[in-house]
N, C-alpha and C. Protein backbone atom coordinates (compact mmCIF):
# COMPACT_ATOMS: atom_id res chain seq x y z
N UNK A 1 7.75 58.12 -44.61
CA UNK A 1 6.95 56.93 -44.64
C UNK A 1 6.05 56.92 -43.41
N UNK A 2 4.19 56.29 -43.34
CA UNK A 2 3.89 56.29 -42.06
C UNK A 2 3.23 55.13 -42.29
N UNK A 3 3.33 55.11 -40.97
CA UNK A 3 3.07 53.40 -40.42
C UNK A 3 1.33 53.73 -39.71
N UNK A 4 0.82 52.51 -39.77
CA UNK A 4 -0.12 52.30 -38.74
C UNK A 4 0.19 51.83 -37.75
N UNK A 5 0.10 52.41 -36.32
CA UNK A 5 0.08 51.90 -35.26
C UNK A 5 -0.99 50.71 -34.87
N UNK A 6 -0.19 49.99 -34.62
CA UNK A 6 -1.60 48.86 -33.98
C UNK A 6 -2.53 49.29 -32.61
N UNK A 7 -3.56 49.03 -32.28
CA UNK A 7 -4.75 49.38 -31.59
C UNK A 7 -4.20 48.99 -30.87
N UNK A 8 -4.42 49.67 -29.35
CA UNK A 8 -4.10 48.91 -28.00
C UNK A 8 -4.92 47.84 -27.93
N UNK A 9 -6.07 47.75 -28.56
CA UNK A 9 -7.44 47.02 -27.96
C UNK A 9 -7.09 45.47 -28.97
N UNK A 10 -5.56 45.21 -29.22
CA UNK A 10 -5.46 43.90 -29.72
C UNK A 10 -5.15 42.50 -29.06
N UNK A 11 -5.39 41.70 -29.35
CA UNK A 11 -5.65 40.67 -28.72
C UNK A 11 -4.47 40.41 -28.23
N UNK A 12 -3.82 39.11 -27.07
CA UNK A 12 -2.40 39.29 -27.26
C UNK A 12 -1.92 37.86 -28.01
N UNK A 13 -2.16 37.05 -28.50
CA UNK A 13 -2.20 36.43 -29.90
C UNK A 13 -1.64 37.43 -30.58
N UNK A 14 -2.48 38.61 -31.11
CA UNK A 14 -1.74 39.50 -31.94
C UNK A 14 -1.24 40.38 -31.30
N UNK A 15 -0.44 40.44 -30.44
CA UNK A 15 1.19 41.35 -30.36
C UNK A 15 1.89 40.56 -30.45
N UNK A 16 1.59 38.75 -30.07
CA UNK A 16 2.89 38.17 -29.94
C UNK A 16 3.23 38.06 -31.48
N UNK A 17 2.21 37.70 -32.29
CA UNK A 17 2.61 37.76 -34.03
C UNK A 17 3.06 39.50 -34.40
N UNK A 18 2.95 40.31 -33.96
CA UNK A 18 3.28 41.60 -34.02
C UNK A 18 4.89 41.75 -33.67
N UNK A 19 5.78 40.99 -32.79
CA UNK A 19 6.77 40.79 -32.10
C UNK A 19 7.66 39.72 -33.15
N UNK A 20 6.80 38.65 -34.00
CA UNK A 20 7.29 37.68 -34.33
C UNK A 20 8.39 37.56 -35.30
N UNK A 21 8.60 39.08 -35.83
CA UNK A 21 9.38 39.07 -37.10
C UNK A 21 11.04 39.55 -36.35
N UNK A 22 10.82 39.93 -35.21
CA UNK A 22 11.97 40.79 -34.12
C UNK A 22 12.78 39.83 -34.05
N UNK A 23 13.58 38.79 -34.39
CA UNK A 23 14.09 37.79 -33.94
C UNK A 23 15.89 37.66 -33.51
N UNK A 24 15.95 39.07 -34.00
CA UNK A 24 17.63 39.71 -33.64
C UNK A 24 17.47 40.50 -32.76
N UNK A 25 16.32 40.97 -32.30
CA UNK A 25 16.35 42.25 -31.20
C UNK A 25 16.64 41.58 -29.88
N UNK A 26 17.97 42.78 -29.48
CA UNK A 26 18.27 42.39 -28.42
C UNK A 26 17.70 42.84 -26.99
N UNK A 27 17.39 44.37 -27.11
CA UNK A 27 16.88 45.66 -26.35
C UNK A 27 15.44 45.81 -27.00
N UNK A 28 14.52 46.00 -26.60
CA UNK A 28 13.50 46.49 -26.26
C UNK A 28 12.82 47.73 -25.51
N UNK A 29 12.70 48.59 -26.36
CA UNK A 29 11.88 50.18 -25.34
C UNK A 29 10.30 49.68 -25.20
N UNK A 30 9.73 49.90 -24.51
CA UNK A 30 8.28 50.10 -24.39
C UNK A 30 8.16 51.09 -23.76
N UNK A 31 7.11 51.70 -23.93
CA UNK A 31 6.29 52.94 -23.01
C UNK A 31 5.03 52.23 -22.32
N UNK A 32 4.05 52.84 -20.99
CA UNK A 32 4.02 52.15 -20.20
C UNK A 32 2.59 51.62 -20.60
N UNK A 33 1.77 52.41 -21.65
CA UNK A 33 0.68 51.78 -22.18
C UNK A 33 0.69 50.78 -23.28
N UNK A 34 1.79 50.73 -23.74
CA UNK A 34 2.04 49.30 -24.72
C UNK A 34 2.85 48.62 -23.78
N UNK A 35 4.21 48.69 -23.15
CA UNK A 35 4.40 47.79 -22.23
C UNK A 35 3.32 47.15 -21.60
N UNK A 36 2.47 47.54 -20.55
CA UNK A 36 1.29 46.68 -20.42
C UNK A 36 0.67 45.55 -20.59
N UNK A 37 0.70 46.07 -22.30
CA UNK A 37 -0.10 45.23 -23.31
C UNK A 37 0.51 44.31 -23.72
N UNK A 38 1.67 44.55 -24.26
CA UNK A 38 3.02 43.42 -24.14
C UNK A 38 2.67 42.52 -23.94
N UNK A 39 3.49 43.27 -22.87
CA UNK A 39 3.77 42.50 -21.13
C UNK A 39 2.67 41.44 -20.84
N UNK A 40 1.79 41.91 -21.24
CA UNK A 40 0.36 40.94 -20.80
C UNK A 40 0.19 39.92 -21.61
N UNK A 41 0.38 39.73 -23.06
CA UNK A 41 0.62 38.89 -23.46
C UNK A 41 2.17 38.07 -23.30
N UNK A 42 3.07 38.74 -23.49
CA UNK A 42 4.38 37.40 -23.22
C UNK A 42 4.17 36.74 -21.91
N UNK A 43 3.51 37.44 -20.67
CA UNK A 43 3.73 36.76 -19.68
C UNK A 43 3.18 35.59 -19.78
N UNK A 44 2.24 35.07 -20.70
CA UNK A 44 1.52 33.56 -20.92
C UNK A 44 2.98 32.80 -21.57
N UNK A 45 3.68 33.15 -22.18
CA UNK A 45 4.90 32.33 -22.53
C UNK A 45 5.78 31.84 -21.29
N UNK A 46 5.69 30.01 -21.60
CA UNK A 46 6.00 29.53 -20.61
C UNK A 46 7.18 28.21 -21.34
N UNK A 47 8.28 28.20 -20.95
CA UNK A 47 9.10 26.79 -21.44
C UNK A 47 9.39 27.41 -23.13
N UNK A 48 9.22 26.30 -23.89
CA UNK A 48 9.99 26.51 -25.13
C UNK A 48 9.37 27.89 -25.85
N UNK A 49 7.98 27.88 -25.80
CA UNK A 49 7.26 28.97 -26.50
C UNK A 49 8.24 30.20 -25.61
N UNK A 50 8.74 30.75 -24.70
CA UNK A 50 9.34 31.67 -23.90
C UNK A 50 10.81 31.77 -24.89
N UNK A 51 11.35 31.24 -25.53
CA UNK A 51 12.18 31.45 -26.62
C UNK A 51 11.90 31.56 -27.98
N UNK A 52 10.49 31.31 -28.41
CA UNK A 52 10.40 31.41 -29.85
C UNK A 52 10.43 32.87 -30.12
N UNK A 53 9.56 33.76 -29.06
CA UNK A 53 9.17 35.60 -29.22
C UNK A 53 10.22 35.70 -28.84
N UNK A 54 11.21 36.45 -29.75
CA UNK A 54 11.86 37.76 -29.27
C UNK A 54 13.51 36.81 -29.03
N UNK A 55 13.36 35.65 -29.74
CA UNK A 55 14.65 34.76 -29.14
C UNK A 55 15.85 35.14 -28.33
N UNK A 56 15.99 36.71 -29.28
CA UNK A 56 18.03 37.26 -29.01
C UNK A 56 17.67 38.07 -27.74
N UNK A 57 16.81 38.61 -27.85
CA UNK A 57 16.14 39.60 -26.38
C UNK A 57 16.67 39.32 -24.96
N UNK A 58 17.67 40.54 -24.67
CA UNK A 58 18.78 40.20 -23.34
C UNK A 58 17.87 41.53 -22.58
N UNK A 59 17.25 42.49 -23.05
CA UNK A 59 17.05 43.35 -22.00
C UNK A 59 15.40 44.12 -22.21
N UNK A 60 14.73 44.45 -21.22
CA UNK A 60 13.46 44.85 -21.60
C UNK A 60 13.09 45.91 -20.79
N UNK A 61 13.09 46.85 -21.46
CA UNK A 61 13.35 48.37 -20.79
C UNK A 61 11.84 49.16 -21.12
N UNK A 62 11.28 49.38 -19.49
CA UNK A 62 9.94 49.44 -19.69
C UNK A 62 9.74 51.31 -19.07
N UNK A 63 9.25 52.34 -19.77
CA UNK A 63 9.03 53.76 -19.19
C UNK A 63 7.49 53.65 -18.38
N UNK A 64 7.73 53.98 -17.47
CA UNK A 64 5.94 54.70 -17.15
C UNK A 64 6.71 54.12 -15.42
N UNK A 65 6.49 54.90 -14.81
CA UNK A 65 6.60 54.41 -13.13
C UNK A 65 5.65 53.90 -12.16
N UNK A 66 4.39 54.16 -13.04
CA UNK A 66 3.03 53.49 -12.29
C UNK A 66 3.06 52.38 -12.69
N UNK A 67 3.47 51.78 -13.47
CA UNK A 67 3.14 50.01 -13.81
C UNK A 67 4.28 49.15 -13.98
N UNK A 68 5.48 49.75 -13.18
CA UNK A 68 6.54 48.68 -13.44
C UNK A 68 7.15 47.82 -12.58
N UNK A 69 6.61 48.32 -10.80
CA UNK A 69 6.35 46.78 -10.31
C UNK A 69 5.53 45.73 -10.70
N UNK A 70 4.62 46.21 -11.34
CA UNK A 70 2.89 45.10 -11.46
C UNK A 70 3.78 44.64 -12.88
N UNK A 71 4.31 44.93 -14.38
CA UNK A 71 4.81 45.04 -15.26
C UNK A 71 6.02 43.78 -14.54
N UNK A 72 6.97 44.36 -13.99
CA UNK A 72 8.02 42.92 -13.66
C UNK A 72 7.18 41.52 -12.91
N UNK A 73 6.41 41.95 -12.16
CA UNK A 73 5.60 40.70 -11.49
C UNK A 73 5.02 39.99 -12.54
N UNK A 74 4.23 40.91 -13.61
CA UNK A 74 3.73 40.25 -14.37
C UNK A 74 4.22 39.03 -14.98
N UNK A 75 5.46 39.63 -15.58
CA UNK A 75 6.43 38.84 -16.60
C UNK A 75 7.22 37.99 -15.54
N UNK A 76 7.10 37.99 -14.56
CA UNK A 76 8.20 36.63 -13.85
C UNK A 76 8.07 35.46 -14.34
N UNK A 77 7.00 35.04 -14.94
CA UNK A 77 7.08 33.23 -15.37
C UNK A 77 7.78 33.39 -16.37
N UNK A 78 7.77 34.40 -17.48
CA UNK A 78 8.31 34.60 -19.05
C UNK A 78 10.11 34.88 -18.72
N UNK A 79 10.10 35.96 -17.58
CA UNK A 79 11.86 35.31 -16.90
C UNK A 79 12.39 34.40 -16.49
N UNK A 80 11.62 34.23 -15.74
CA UNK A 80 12.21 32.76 -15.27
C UNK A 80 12.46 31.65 -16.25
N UNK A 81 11.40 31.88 -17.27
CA UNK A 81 11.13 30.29 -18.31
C UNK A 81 12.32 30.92 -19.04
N UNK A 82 12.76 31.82 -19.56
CA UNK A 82 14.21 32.43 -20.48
C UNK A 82 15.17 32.08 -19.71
N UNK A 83 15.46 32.13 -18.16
CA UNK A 83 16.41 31.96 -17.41
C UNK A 83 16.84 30.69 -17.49
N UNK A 84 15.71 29.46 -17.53
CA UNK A 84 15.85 28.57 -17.67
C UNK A 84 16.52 27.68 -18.45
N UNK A 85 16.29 28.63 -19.70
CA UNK A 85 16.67 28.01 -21.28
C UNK A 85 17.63 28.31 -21.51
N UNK A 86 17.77 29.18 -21.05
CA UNK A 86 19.92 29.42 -20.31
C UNK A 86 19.74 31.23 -21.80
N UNK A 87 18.25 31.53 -21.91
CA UNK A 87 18.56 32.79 -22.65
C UNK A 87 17.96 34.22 -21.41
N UNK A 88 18.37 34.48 -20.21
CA UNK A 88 17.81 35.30 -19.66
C UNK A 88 17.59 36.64 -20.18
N UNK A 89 16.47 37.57 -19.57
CA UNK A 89 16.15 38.78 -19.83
C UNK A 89 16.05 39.71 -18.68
N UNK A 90 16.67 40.65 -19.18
CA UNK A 90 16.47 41.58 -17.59
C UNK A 90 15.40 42.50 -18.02
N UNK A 91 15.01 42.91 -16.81
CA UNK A 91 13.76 44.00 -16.90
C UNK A 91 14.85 45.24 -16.12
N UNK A 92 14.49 46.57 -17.26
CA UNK A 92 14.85 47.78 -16.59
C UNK A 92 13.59 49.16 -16.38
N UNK A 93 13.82 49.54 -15.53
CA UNK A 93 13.47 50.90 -15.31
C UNK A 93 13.95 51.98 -16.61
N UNK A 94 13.27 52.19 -17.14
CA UNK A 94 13.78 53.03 -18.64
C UNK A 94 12.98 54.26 -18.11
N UNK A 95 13.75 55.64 -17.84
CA UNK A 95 13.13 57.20 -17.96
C UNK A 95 13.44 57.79 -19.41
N UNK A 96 12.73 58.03 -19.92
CA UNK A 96 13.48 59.40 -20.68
C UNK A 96 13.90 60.40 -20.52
């Protein structure tokens, strides 16, 4: 079976509807050019919207070593606002 990959060049409106159907995922892989992109959109999730994406999501395991301080900074409001809601998420260092 093959899939279409979605364009990096998508809005992040559409990754978070791209994400929206995930609602049991607990773990998360990204690689460091879609992490990014993600990343760039959830970090606007703030308070309740910060639990609707990705609700069960306990861990977020990001590859690429050039962007994963800027990548956790990014997402600190989207942790913190999960931490809050009593659903936290950790960010890992993922190598292959």
């Amino acid at each position: 079976m093959e899939y279409d990959l979605p364009s990096y060049e998508m809005e992040d409106t559409q990754w978070l509807e791209l994400l929206e159907p995930f609602t049991s995922l607990k773990n998360l892989y990204l690689m460091d050019d879609i992490a990014r992109r993600v990343c760039g959109a959830i970090q606007e999730l703030s308070g309740e919207m910060a639990t609707e994406v990705l609700p069960a999501l306990r861990n977020l395991f990001v590859d690429g070593s050039r962007s994963f301080e800027h990548i956790q900074e990014a997402i600190r409001p989207f942790v913190t606002a999960r931490q809050l809601s009593g659903h936290p998420v950790a960010i890992h260092h993922w190598r292959r």
